[in-house]
N, C-alpha and C. Protein backbone atom coordinates (compact mmCIF):
# COMPACT_ATOMS: atom_id res chain seq x y z
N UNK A 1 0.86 -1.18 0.00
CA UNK A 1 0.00 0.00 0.00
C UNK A 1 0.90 1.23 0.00
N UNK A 2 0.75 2.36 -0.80
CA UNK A 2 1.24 3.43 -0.76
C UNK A 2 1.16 4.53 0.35
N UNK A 3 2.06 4.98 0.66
CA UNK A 3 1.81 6.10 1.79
C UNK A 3 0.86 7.21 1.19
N UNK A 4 0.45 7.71 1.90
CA UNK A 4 -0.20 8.62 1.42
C UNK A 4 0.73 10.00 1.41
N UNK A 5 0.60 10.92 0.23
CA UNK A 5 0.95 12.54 0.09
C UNK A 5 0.92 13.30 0.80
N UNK A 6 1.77 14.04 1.19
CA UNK A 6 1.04 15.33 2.10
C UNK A 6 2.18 16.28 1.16
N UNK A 7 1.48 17.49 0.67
CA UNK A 7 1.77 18.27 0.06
C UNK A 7 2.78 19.07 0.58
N UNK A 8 4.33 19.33 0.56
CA UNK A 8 5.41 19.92 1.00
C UNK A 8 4.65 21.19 1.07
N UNK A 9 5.08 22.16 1.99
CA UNK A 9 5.07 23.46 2.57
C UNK A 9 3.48 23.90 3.18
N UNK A 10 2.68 23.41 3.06
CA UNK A 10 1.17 22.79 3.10
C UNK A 10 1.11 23.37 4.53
N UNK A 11 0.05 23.98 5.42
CA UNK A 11 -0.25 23.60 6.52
C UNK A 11 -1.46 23.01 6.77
N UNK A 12 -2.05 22.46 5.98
CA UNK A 12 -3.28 21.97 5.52
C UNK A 12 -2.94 20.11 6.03
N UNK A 13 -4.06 19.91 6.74
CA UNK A 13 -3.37 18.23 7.55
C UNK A 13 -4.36 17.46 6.17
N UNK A 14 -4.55 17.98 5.30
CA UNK A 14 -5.08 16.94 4.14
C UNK A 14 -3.83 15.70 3.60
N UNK A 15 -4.42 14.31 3.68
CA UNK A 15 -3.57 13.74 2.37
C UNK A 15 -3.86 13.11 2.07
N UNK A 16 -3.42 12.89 0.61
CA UNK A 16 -3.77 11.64 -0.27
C UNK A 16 -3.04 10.22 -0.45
N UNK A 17 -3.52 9.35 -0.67
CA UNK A 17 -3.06 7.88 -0.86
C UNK A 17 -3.32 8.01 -2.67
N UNK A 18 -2.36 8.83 -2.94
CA UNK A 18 -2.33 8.72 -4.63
C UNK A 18 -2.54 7.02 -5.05
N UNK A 19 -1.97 6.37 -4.98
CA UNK A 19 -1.93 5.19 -5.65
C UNK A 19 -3.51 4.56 -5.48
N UNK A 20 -3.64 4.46 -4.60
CA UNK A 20 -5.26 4.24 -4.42
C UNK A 20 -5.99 4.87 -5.25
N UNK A 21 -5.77 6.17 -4.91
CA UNK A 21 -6.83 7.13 -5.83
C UNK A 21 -6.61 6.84 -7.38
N UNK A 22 -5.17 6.75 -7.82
CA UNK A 22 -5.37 6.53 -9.39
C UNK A 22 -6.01 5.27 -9.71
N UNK A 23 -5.50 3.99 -8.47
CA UNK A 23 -5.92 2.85 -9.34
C UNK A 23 -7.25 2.69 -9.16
N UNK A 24 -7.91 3.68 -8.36
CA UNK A 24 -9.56 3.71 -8.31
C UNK A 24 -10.26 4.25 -9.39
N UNK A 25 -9.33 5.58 -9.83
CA UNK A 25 -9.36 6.28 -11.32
C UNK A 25 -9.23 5.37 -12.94
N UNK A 26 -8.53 4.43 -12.26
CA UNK A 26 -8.45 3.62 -13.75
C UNK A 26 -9.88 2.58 -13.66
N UNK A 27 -9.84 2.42 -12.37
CA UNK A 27 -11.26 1.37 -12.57
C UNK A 27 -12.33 1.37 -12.37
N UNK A 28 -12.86 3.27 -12.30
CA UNK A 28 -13.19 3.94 -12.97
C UNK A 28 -13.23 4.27 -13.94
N UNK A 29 -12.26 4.36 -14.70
CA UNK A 29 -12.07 4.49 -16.34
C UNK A 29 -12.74 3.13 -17.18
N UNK A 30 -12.27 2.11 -16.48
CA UNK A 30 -12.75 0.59 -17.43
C UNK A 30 -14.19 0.88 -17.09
N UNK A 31 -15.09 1.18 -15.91
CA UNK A 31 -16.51 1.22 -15.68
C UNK A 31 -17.12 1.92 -16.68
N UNK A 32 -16.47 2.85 -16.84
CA UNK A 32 -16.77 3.83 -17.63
C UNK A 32 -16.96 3.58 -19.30
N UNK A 33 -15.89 2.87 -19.63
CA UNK A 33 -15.68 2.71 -21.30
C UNK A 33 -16.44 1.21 -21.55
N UNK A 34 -16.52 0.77 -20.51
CA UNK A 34 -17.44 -1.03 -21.04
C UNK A 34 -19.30 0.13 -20.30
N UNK A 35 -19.50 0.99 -19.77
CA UNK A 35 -20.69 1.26 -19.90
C UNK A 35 -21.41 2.17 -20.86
N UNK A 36 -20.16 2.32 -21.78
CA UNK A 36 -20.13 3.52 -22.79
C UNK A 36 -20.60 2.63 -23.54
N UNK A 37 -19.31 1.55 -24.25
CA UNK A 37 -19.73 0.49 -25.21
C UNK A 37 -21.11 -0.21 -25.36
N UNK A 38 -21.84 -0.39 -23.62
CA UNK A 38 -22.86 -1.44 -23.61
C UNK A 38 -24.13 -0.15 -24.34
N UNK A 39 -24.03 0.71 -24.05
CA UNK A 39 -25.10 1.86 -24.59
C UNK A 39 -24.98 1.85 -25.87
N UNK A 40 -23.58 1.77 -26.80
CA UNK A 40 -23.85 1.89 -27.99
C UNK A 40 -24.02 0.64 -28.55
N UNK A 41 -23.54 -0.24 -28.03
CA UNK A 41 -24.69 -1.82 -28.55
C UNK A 41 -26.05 -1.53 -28.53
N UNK A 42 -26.41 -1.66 -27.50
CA UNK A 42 -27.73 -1.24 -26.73
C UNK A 42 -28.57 -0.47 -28.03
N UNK A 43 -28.01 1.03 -27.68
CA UNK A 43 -28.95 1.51 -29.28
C UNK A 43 -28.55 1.17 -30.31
N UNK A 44 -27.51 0.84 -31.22
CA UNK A 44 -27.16 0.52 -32.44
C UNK A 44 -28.09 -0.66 -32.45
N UNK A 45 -27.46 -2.13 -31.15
CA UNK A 45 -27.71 -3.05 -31.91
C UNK A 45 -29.19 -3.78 -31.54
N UNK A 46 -29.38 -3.28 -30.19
CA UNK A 46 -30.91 -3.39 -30.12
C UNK A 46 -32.35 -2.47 -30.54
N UNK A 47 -31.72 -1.23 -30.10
CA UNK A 47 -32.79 -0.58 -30.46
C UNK A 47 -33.10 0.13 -31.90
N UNK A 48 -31.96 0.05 -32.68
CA UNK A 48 -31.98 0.30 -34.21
C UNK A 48 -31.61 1.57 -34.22
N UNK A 49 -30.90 2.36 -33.09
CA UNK A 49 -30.90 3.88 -33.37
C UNK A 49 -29.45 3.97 -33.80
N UNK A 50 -29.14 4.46 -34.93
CA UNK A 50 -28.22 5.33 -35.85
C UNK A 50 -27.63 6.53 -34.85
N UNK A 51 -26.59 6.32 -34.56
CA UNK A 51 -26.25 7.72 -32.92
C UNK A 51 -25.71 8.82 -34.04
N UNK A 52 -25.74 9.82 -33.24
CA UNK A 52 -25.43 10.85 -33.77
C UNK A 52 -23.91 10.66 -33.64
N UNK A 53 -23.36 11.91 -34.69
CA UNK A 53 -21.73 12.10 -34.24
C UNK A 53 -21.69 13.01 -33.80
N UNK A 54 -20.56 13.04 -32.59
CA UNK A 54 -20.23 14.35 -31.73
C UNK A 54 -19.37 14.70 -31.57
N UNK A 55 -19.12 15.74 -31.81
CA UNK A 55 -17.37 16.49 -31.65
C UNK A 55 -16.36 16.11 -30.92
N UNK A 56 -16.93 15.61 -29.83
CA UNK A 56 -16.01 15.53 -28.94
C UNK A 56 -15.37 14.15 -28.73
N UNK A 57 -16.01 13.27 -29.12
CA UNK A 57 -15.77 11.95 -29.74
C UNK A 57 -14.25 11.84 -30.45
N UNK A 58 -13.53 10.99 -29.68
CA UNK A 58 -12.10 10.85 -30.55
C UNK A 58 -12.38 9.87 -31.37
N UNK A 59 -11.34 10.27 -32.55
CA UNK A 59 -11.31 8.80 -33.73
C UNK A 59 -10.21 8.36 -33.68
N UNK A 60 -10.41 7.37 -33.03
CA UNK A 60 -9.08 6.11 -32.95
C UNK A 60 -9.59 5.08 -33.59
N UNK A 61 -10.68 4.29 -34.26
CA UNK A 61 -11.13 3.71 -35.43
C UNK A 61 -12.28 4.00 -35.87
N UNK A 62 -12.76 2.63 -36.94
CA UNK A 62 -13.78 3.41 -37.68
C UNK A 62 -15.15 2.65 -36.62
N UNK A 63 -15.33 1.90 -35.53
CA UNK A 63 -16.18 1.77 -34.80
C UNK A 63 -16.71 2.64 -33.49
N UNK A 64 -17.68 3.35 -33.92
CA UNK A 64 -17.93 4.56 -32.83
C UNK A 64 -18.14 3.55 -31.47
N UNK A 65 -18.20 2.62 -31.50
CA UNK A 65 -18.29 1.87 -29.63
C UNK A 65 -16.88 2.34 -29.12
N UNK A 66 -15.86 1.94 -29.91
CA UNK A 66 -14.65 1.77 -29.35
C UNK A 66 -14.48 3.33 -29.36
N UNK A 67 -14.67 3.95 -30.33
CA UNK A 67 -14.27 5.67 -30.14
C UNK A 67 -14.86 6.27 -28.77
N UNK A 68 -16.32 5.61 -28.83
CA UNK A 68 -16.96 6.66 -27.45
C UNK A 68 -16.50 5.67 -26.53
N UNK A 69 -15.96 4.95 -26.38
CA UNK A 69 -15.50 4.01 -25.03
C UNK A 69 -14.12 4.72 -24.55
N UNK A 70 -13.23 4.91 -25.85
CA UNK A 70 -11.76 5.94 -25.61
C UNK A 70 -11.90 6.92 -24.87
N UNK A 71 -12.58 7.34 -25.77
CA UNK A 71 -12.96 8.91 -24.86
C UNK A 71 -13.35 8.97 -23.61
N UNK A 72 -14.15 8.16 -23.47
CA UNK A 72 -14.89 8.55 -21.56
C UNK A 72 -13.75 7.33 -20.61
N UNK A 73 -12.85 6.55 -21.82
CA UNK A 73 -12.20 6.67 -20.69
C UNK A 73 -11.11 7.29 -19.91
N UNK A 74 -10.47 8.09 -21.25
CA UNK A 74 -9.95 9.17 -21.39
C UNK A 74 -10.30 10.53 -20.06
N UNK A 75 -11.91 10.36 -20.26
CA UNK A 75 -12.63 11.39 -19.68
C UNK A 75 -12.64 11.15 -17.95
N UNK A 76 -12.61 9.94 -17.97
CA UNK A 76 -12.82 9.51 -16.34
C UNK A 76 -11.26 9.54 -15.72
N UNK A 77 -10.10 9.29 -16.72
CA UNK A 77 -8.88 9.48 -16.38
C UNK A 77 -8.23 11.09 -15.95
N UNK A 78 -8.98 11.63 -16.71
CA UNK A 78 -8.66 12.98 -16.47
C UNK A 78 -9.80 14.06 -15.17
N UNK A 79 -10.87 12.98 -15.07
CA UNK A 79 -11.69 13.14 -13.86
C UNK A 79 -10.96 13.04 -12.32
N UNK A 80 -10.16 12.23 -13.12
CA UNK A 80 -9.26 11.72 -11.25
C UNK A 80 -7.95 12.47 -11.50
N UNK A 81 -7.66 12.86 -12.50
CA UNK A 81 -6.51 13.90 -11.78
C UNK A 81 -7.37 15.32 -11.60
N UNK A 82 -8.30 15.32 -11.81
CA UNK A 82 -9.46 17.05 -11.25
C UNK A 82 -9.65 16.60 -9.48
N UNK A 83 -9.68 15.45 -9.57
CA UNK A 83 -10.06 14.94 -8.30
C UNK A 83 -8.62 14.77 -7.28
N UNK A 84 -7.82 15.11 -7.56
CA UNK A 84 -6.66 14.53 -7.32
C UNK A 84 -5.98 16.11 -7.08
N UNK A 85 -6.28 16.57 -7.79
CA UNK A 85 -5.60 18.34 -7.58
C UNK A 85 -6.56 19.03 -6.93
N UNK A 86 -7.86 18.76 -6.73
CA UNK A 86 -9.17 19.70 -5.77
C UNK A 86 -9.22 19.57 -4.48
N UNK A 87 -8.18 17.70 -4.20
CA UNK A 87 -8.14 17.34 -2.73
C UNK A 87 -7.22 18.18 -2.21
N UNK A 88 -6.16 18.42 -2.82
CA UNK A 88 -4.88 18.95 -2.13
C UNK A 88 -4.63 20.51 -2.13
N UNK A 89 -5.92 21.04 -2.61
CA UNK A 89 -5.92 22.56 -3.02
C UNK A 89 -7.04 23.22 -2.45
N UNK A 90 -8.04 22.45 -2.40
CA UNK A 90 -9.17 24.02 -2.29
C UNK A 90 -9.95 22.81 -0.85
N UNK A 91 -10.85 24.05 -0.32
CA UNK A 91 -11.32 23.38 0.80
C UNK A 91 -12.87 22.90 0.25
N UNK A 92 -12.93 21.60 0.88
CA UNK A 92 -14.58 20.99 0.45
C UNK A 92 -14.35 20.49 -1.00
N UNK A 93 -13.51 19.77 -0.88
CA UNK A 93 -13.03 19.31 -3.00
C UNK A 93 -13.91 18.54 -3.38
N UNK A 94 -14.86 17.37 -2.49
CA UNK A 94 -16.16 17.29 -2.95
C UNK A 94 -16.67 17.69 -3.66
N UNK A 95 -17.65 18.73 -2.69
CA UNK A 95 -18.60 20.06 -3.56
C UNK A 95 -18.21 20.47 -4.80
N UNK A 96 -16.60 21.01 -5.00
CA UNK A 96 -16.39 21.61 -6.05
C UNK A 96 -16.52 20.36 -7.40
N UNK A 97 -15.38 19.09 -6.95
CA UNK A 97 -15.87 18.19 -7.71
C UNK A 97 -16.92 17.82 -8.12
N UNK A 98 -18.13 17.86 -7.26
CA UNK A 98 -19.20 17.65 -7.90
C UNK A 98 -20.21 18.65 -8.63
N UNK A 99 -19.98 19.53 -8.41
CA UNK A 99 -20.01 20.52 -9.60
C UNK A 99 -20.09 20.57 -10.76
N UNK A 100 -18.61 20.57 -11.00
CA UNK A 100 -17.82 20.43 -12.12
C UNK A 100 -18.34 19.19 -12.88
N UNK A 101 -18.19 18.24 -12.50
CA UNK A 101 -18.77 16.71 -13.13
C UNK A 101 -20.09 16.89 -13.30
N UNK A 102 -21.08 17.17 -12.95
CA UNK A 102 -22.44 17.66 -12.85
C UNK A 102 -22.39 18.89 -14.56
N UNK A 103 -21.78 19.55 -13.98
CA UNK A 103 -22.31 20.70 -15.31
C UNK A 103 -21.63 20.06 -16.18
N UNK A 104 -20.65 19.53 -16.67
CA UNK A 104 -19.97 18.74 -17.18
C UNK A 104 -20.62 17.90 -17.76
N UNK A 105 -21.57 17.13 -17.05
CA UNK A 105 -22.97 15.89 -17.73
C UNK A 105 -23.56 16.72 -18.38
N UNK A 106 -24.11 17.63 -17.65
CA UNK A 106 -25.48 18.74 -18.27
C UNK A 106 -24.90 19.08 -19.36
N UNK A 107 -23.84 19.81 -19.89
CA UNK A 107 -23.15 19.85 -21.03
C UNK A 107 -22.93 18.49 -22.22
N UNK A 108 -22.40 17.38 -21.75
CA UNK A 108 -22.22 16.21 -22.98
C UNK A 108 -23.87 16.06 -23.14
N UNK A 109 -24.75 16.09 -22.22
CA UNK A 109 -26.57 15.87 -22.61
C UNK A 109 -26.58 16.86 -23.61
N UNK A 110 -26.66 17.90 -23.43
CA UNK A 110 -26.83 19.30 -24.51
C UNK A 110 -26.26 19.30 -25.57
N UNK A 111 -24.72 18.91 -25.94
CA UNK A 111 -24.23 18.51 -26.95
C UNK A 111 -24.85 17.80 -27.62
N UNK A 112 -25.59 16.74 -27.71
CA UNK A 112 -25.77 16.13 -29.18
C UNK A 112 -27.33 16.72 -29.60
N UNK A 113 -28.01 17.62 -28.67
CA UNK A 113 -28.64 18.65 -29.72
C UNK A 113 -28.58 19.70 -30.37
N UNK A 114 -27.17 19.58 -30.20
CA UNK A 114 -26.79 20.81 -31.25
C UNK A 114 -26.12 20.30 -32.73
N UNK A 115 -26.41 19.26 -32.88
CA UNK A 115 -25.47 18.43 -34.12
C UNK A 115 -26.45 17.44 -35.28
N UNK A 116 -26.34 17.97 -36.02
CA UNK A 116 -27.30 16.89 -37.24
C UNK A 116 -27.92 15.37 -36.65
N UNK A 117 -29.01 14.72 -36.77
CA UNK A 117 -29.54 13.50 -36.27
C UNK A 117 -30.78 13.70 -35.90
N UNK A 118 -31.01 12.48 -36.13
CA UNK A 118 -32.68 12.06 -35.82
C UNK A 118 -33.06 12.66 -34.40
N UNK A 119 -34.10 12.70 -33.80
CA UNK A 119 -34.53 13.02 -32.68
C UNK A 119 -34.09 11.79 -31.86
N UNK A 120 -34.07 10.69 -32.26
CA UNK A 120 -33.92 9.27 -31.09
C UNK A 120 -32.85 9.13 -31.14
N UNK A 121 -31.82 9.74 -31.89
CA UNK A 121 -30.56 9.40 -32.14
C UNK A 121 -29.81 10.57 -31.27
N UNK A 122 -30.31 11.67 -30.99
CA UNK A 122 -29.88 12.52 -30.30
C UNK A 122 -30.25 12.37 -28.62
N UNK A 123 -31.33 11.66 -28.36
CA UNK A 123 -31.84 11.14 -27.10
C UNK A 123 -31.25 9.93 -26.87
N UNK A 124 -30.75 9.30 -27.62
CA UNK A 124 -29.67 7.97 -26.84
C UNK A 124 -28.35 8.52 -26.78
N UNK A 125 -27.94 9.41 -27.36
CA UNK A 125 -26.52 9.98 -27.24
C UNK A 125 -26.84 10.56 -25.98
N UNK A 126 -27.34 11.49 -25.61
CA UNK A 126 -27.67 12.12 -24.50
C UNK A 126 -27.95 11.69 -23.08
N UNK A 127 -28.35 10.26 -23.37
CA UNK A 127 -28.78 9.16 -21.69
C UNK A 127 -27.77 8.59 -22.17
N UNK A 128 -26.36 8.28 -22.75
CA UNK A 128 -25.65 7.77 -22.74
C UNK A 128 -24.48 8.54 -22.20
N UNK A 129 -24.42 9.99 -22.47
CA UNK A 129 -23.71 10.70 -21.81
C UNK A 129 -23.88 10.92 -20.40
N UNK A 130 -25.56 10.97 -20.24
CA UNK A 130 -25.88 10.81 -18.58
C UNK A 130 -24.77 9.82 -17.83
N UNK A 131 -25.62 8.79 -18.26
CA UNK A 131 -24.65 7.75 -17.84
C UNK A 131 -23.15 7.54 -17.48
N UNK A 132 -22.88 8.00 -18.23
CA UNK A 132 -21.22 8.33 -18.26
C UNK A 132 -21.01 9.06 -17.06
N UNK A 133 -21.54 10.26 -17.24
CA UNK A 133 -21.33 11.56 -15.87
C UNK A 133 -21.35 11.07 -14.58
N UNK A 134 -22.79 10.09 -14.57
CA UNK A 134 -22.94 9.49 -13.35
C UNK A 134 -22.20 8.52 -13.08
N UNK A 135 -21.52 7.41 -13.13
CA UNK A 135 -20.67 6.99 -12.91
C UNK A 135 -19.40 7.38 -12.93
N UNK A 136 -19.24 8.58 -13.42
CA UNK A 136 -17.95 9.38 -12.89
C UNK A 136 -17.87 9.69 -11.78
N UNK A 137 -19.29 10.25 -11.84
CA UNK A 137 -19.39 11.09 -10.39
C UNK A 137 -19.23 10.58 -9.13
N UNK A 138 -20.06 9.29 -9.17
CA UNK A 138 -20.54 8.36 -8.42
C UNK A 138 -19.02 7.68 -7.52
N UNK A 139 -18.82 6.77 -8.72
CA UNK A 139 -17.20 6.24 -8.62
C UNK A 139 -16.20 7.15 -8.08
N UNK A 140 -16.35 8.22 -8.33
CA UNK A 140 -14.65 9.10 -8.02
C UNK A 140 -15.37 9.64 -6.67
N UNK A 141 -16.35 10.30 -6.44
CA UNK A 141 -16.65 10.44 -4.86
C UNK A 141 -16.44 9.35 -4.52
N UNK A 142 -16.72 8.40 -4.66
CA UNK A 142 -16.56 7.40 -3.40
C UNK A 142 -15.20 6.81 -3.55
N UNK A 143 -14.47 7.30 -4.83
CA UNK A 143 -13.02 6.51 -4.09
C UNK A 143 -12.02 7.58 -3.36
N UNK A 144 -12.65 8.83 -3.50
CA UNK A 144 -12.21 10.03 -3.07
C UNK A 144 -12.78 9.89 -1.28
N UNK A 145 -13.60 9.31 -0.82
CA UNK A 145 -14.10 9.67 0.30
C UNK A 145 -13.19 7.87 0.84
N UNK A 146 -12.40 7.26 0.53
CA UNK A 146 -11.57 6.36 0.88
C UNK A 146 -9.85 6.44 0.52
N UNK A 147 -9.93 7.80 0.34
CA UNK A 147 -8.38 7.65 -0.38
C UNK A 147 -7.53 8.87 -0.13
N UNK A 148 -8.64 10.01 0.53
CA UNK A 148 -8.37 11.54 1.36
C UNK A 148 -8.84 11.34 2.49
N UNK A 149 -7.64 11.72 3.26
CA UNK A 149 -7.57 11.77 4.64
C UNK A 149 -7.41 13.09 5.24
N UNK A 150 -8.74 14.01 5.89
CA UNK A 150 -8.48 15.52 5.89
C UNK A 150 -8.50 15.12 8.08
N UNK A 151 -7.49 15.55 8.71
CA UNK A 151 -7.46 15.19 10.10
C UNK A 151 -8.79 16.31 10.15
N UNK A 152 -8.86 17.15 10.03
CA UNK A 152 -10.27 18.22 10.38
C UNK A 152 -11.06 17.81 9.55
N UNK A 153 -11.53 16.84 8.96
CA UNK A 153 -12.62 16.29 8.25
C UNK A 153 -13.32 17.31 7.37
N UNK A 154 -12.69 18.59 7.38
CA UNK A 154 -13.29 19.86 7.31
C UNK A 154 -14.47 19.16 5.29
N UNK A 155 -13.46 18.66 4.47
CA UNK A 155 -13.93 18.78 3.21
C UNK A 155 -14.94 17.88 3.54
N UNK A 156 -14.96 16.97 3.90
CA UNK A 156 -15.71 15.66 4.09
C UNK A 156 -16.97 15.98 4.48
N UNK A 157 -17.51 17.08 5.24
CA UNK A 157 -18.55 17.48 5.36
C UNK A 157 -19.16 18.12 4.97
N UNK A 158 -20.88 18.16 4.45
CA UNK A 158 -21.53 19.01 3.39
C UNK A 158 -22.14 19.96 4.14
């Protein structure tokens, strides 16, 4: 097990068990990209919906499962270092984290009505992005509330 961080010059009794927190971040990341994938089976291959394309979508091949699976896991990787720099910096990194991830959802939902596609095709992109958010959210609070250690509990409380 890794020691946990305490930020040099700091008088702040916060610290982190980085290693925990990333490898909670990565498995987070796999939750993330196999619940991405199961949505675009899901509508492609059950429900017949044609998804929209979205900007933000990386192309690493020509199968949009695997593209939107990259990305959010991409997205959840870079969730835990937001999560990872909010513990050791600002007070209540919770709150702020959840924020951020929150408007963050509300945003990838809004995105795919702004982009060419059917109406059902823009409503499964959109509960698929839900999805995503929420298990960001979900996952990284709770590996954040096992992996920060504040002696004044100060963030830990809402």
């Amino acid at each position: 097990m890794s020691k946990p961080n305490v930020v040099p010059g700091r008088s702040s009794h916060v610290s982190v068990d980085a290693g925990r927190l990333w490898t909670g971040g990565l498995a987070t990341a796999v939750v993330v990209a196999l619940t991405c994938w199961v949505g675009v089976l899901l509508a492609q291959g059950v429900l017949d919906v044609s998804l929209a394309k979205t900007a933000v979508v990386l192309h690493v091949s020509d199968s949009l499962g695997l593209n939107y699976a990259v990305t959010a896991f991409l997205a959840a990787v870079a969730a835990t270092g937001l999560a990872h720099l909010l513990s050791v910096t600002t007070p209540r990194p919770r709150s702020f984290f959840s924020w951020i991830v929150g408007l963050t959802t509300v945003a990838a939902m809004i995105l795919p009505f702004t982009r060419d596609g059917s109406t059902a095709s823009r409503v499964a992109v959109s509960i698929i992005n839900l999805v995503v958010g929420l298990c960001i959210g979900s996952l990284l609070t709770a590996v954040l509330s096992r992996t920060v250690v504040d002696a004044e509990r100060s963030w830990q409380r809402r």
